[in-house]
Protein backbone atom coordinates (compact mmCIF):
# COMPACT_ATOMS: atom_id res chain seq x y z
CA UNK A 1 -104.79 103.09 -80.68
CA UNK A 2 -102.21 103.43 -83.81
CA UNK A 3 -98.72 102.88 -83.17
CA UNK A 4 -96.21 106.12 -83.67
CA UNK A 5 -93.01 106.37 -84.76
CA UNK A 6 -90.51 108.59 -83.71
CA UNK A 7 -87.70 109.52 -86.84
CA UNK A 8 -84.14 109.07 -85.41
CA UNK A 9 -81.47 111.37 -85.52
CA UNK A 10 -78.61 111.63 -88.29
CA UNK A 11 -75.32 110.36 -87.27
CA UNK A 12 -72.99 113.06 -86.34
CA UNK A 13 -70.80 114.16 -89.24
CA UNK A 14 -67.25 114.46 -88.76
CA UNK A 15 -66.95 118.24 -89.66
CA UNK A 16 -69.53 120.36 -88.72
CA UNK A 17 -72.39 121.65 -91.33
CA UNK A 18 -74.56 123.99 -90.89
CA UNK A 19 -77.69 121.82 -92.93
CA UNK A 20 -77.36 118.95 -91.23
CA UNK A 21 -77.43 120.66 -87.59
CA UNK A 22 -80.69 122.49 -88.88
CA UNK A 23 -82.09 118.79 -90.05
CA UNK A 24 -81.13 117.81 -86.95
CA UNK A 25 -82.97 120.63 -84.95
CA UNK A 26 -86.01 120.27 -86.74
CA UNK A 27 -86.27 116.61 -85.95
CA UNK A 28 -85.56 116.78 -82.15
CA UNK A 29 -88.01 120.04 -82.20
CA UNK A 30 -90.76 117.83 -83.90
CA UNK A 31 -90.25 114.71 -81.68
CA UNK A 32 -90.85 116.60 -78.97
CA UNK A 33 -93.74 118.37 -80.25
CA UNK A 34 -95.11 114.75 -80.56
CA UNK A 35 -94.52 113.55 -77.33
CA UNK A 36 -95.62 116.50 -76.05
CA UNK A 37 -99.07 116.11 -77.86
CA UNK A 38 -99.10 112.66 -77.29
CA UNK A 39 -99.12 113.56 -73.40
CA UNK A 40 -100.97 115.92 -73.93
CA UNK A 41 -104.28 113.61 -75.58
CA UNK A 42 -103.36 110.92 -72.91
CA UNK A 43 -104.26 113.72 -69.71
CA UNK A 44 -107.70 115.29 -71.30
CA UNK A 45 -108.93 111.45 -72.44
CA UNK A 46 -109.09 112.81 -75.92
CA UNK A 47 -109.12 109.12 -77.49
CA UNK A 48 -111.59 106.13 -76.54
CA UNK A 49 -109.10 103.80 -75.93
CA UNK A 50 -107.43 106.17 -72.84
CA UNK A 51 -110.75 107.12 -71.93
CA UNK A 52 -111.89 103.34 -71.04
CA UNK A 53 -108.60 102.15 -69.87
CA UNK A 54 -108.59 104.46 -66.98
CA UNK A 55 -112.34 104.34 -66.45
CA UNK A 56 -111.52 100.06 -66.46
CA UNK A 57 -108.30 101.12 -63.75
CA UNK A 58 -110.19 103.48 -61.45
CA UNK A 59 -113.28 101.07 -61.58
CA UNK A 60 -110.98 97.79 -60.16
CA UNK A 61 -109.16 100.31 -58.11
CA UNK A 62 -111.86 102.09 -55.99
CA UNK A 63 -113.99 99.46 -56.78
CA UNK A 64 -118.07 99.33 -57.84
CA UNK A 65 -120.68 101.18 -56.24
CA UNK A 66 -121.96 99.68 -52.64
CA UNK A 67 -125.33 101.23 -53.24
């Protein structure tokens, strides 16, 4: 499963501009896009990697078939 990065925010300037609170917007708008998708992929199993690790969790959970 690759590891993602978030970008961090700009510190705050002292006086307010109007281009940095749009950089700013964009980059809290696209984090959350990501975490959104990233939620997203992990509730529909969409990878392998999700996909086995709760098929490995509900398997030790509920256990193996008696039959």
């Amino acid at each position: 499963m690759p590891i993602k990065s978030y970008r961090a925010l700009n510190s705050a300037p002292s006086e307010y501009e109007e281009i940095d609170e749009s950089v700013s917007r964009k980059t809290i708008e696209q984090n959350f896009q990501d975490v959104s998708s990233d939620i997203h992929s992990v509730k529909v199993q969409a990878d392998k990697d999700s996909s086995l690790s709760l098929r490995k969790y509900q398997f030790l959970l509920l256990g193996g078939s008696n039959g």
